[in-house]
PDB file of N, CA and C in Angstrom:
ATOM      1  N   UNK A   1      -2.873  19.891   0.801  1.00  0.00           N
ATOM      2  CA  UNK A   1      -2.951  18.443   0.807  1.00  0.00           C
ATOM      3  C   UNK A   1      -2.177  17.877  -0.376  1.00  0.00           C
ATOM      4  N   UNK A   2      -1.752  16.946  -0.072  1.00  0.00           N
ATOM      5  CA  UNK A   2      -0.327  16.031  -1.096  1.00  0.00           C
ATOM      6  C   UNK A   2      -1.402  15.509  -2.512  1.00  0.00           C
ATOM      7  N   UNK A   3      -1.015  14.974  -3.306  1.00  0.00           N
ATOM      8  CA  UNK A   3      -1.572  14.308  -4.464  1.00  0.00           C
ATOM      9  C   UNK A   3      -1.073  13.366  -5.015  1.00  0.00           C
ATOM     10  N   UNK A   4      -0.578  12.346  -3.707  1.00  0.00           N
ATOM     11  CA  UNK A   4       0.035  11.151  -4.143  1.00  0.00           C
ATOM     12  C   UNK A   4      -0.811  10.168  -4.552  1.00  0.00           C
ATOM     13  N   UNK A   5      -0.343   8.488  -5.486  1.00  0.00           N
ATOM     14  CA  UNK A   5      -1.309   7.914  -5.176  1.00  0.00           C
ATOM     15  C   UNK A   5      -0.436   6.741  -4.244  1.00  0.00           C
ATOM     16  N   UNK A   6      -1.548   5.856  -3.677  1.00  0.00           N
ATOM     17  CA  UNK A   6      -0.726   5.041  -3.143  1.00  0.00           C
ATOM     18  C   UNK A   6       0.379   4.340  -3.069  1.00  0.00           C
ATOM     19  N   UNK A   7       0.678   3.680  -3.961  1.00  0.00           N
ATOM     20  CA  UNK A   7       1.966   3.610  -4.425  1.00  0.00           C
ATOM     21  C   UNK A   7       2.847   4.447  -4.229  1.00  0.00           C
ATOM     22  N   UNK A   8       2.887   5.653  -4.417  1.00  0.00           N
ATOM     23  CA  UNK A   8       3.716   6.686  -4.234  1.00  0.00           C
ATOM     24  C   UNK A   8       4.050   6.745  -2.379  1.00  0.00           C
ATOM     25  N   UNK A   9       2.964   6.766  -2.055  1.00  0.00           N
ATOM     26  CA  UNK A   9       3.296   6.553  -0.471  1.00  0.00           C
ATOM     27  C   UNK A   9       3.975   5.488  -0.171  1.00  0.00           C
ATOM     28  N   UNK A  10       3.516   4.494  -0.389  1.00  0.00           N
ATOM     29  CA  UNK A  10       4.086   3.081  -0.038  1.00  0.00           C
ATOM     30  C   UNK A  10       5.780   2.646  -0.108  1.00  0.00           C
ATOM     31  N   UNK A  11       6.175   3.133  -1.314  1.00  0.00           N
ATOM     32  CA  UNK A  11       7.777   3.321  -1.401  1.00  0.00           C
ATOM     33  C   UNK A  11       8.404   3.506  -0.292  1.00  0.00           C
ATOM     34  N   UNK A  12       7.623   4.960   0.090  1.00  0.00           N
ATOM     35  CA  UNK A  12       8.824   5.798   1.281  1.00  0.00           C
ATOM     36  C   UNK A  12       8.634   4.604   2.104  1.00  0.00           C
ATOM     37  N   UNK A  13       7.479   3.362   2.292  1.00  0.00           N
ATOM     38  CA  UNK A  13       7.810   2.793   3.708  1.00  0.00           C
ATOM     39  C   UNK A  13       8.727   1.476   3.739  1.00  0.00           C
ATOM     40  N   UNK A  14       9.341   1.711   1.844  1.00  0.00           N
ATOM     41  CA  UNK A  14       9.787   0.348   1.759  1.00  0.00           C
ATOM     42  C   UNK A  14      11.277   0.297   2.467  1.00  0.00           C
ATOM     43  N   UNK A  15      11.533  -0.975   2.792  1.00  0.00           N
ATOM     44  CA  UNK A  15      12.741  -1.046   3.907  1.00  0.00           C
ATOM     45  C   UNK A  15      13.071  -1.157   5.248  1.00  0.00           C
ATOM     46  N   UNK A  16      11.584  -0.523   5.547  1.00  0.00           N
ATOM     47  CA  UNK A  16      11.187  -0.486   6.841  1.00  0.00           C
ATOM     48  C   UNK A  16      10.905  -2.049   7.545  1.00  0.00           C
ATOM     49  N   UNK A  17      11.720  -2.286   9.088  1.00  0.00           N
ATOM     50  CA  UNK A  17      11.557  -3.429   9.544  1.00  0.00           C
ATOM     51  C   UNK A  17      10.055  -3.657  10.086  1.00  0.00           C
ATOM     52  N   UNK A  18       8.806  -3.717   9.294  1.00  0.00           N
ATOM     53  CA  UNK A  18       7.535  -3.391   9.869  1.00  0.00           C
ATOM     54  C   UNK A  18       6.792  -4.273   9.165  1.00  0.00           C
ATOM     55  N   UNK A  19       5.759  -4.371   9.580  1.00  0.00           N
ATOM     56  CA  UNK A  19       4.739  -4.663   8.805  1.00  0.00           C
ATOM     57  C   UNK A  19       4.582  -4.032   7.397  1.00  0.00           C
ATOM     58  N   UNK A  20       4.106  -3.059   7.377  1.00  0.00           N
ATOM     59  CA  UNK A  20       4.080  -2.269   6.326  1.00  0.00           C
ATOM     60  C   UNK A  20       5.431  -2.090   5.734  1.00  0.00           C
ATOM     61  N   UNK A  21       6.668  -2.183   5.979  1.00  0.00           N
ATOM     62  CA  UNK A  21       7.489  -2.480   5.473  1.00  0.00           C
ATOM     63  C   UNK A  21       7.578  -3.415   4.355  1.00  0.00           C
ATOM     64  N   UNK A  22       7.489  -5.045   4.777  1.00  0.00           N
ATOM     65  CA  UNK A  22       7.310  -5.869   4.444  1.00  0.00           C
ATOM     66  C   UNK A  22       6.437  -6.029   3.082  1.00  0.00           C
ATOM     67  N   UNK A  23       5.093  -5.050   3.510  1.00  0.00           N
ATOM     68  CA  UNK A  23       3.822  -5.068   2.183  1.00  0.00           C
ATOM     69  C   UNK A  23       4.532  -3.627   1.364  1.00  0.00           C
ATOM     70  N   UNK A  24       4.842  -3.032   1.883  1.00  0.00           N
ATOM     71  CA  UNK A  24       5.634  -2.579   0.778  1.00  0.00           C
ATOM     72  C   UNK A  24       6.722  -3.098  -0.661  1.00  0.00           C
ATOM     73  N   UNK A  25       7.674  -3.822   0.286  1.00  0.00           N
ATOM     74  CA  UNK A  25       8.006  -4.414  -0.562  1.00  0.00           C
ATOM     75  C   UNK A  25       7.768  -5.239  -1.495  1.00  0.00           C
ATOM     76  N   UNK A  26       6.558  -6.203  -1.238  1.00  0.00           N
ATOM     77  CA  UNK A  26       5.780  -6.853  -2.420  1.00  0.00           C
ATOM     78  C   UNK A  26       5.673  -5.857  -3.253  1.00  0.00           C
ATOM     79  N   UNK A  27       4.468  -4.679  -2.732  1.00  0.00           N
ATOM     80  CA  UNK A  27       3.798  -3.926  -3.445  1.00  0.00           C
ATOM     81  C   UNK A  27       5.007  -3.545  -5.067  1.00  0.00           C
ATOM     82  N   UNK A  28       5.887  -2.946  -4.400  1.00  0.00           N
ATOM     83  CA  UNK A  28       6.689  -2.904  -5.375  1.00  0.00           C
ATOM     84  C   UNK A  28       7.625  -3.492  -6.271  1.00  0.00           C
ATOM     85  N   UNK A  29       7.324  -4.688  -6.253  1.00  0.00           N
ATOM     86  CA  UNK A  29       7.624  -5.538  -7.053  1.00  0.00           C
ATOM     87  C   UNK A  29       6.851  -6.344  -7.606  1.00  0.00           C
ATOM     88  N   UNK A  30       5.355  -5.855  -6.894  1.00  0.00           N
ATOM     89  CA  UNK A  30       4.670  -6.520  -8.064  1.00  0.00           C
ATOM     90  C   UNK A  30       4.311  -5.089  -9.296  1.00  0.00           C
ATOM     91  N   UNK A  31       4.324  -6.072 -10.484  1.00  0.00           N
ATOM     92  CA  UNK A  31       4.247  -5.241 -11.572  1.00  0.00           C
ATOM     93  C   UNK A  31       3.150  -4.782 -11.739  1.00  0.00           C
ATOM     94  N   UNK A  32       2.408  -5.804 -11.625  1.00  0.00           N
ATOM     95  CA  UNK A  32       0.563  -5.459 -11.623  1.00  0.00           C
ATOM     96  C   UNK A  32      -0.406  -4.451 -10.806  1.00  0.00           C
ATOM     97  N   UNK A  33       0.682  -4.055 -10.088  1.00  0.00           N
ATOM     98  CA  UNK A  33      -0.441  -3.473  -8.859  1.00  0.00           C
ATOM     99  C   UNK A  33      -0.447  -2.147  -9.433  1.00  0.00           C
ATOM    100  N   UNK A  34      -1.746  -1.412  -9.108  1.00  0.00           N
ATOM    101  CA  UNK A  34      -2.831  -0.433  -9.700  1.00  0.00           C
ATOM    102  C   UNK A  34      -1.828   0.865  -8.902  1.00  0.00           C
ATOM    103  N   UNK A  35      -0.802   1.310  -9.680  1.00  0.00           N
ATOM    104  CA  UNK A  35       0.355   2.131  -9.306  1.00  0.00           C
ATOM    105  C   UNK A  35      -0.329   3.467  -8.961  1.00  0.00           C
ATOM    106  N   UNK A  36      -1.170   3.785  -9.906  1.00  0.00           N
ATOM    107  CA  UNK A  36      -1.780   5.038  -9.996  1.00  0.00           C
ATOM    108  C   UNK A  36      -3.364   5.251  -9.537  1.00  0.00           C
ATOM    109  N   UNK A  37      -3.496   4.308  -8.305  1.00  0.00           N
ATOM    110  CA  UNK A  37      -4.823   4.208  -7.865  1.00  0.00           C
ATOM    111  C   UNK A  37      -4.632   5.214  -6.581  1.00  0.00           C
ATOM    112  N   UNK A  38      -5.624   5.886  -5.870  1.00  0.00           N
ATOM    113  CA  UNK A  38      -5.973   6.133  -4.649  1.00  0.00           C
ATOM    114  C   UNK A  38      -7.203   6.011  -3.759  1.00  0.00           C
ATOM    115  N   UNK A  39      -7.613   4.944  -4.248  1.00  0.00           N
ATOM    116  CA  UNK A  39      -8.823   4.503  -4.289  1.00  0.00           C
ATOM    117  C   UNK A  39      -8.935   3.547  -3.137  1.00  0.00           C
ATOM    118  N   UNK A  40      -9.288   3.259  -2.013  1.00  0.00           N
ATOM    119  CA  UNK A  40      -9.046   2.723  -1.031  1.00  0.00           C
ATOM    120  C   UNK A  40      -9.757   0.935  -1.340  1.00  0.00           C
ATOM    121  N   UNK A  41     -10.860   0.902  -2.161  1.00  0.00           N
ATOM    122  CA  UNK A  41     -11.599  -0.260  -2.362  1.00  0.00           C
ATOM    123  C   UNK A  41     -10.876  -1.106  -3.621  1.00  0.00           C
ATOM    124  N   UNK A  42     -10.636  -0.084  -4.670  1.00  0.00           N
ATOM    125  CA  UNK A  42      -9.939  -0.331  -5.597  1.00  0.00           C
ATOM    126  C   UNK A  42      -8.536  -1.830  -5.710  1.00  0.00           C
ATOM    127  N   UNK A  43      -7.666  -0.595  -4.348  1.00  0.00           N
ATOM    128  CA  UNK A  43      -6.791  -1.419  -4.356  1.00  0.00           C
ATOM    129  C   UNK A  43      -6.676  -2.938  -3.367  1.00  0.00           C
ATOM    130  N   UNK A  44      -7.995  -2.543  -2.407  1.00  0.00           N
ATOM    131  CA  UNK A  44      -8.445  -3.623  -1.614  1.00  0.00           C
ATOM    132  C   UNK A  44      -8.742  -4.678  -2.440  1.00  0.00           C
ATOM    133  N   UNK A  45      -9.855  -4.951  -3.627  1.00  0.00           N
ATOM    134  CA  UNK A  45      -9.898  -5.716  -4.567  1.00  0.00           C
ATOM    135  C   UNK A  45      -8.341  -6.423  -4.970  1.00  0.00           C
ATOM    136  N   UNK A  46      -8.043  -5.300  -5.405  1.00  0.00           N
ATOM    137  CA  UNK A  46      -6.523  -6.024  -6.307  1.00  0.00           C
ATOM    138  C   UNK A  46      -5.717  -7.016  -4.845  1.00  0.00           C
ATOM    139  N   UNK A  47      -5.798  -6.795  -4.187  1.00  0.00           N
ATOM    140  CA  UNK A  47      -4.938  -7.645  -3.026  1.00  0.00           C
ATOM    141  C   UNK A  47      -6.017  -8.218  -2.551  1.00  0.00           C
ATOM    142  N   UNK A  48      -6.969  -8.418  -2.544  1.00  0.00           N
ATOM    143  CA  UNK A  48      -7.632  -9.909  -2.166  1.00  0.00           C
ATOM    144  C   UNK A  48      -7.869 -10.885  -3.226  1.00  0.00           C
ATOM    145  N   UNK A  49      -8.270 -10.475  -4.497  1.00  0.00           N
ATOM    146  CA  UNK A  49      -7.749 -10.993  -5.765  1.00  0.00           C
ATOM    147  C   UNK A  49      -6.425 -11.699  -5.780  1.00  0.00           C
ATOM    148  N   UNK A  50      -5.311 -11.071  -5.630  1.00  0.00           N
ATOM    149  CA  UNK A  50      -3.866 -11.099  -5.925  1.00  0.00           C
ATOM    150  C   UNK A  50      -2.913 -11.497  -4.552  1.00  0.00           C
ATOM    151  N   UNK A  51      -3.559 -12.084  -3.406  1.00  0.00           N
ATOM    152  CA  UNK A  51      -3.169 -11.904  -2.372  1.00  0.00           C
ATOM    153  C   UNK A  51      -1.106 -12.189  -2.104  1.00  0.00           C
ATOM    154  N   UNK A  52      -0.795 -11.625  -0.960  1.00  0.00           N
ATOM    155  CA  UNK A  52       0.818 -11.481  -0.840  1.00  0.00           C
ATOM    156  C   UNK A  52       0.696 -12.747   0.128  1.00  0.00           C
ATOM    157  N   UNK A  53       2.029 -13.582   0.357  1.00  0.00           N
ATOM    158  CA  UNK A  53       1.902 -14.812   0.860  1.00  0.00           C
ATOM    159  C   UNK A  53       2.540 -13.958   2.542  1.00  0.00           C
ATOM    160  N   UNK A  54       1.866 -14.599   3.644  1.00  0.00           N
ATOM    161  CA  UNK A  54       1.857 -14.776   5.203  1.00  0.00           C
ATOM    162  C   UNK A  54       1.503 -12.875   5.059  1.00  0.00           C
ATOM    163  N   UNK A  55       0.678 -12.534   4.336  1.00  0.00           N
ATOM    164  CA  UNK A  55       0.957 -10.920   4.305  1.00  0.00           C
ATOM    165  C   UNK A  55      -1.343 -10.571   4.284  1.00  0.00           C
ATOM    166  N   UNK A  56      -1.706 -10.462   5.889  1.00  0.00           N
ATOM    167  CA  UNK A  56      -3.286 -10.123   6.197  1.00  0.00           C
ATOM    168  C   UNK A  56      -3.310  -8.950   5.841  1.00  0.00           C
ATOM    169  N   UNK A  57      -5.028  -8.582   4.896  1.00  0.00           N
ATOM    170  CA  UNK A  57      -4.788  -7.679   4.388  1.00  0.00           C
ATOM    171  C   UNK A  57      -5.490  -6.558   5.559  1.00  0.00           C
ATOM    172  N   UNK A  58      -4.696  -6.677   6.656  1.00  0.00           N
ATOM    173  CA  UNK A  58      -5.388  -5.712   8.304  1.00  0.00           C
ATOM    174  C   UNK A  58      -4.116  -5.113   8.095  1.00  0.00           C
ATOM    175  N   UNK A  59      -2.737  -5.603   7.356  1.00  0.00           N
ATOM    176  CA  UNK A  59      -1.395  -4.652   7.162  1.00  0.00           C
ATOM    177  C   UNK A  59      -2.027  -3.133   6.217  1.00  0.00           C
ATOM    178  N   UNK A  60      -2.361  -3.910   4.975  1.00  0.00           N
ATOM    179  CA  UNK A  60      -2.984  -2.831   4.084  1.00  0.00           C
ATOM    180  C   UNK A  60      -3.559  -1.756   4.894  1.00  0.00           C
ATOM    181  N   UNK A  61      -4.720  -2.609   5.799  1.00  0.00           N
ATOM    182  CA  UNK A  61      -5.237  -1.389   6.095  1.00  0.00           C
ATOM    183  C   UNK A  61      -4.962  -0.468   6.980  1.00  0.00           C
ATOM    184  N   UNK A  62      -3.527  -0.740   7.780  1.00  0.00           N
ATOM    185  CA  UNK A  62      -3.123   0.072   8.648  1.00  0.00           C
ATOM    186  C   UNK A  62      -1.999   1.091   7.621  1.00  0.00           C
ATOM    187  N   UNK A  63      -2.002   0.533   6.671  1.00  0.00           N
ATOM    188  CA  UNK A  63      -0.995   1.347   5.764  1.00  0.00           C
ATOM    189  C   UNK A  63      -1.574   2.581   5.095  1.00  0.00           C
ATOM    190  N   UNK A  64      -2.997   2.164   5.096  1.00  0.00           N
ATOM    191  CA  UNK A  64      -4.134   2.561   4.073  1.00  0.00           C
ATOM    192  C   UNK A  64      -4.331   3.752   5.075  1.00  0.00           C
ATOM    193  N   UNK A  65      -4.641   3.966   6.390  1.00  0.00           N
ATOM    194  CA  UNK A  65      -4.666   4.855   7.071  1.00  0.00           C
ATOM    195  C   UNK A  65      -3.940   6.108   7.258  1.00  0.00           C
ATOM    196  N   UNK A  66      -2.250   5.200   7.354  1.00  0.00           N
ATOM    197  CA  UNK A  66      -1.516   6.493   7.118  1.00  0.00           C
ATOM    198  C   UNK A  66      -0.657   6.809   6.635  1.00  0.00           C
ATOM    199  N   UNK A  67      -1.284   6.308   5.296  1.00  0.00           N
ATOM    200  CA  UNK A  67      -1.199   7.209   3.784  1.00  0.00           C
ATOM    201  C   UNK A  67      -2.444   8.506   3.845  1.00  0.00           C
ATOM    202  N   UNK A  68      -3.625   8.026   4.119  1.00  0.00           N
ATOM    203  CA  UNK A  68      -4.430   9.260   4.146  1.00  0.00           C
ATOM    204  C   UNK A  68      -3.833  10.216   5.770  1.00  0.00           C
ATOM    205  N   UNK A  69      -3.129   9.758   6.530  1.00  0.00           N
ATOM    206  CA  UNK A  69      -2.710  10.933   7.263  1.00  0.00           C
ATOM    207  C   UNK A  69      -1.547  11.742   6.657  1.00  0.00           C
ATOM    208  N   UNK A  70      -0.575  11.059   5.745  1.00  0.00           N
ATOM    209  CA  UNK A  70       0.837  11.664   5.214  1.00  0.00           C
ATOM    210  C   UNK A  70      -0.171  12.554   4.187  1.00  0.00           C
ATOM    211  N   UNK A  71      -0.742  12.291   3.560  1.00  0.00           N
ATOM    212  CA  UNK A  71      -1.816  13.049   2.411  1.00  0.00           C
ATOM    213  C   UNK A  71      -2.386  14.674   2.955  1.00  0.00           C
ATOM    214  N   UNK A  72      -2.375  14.158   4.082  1.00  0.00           N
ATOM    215  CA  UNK A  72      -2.905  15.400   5.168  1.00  0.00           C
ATOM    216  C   UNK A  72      -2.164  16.608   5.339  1.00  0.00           C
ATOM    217  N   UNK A  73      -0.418  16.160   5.632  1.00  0.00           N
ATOM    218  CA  UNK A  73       0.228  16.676   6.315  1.00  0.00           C
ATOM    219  C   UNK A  73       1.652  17.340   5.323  1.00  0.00           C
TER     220      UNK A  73
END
């Protein structure tokens, strides 16, 4: 099993014409975000706190999913 943290996943999806594409790209440009978290609630906090503009956080959680499947595999 991988030992990424989220962030680390999230990159590979940046660029992508997707949803998760899209929240990627915030993600990484925002400075603030909890780079070294894998914490699924953790980073849920920080983006409802910090929210991304026209960006529901039902993207996160489809992102949030499969990151724990790439984690898997």
């Amino acid at each position: 099993m991988k030992n990424y943290s989220f962030y680390q996943y999230i990159k590979t999806r940046r660029g992508e014409a997707s949803p998760i594409g899209r929240l990627a790209s915030f993600i990484v440009e925002d400075s603030m975000f909890p780079k070294y978290s894998d914490d699924y609630l953790e980073i849920s906090e920080y983006l409802e706190e910090n929210p991304y503009r026209d960006m529901p956080l039902s993207y996160y959680d489809s992102a949030f999913d499969d990151y724990q499947n790439w984690l898997s595999h």
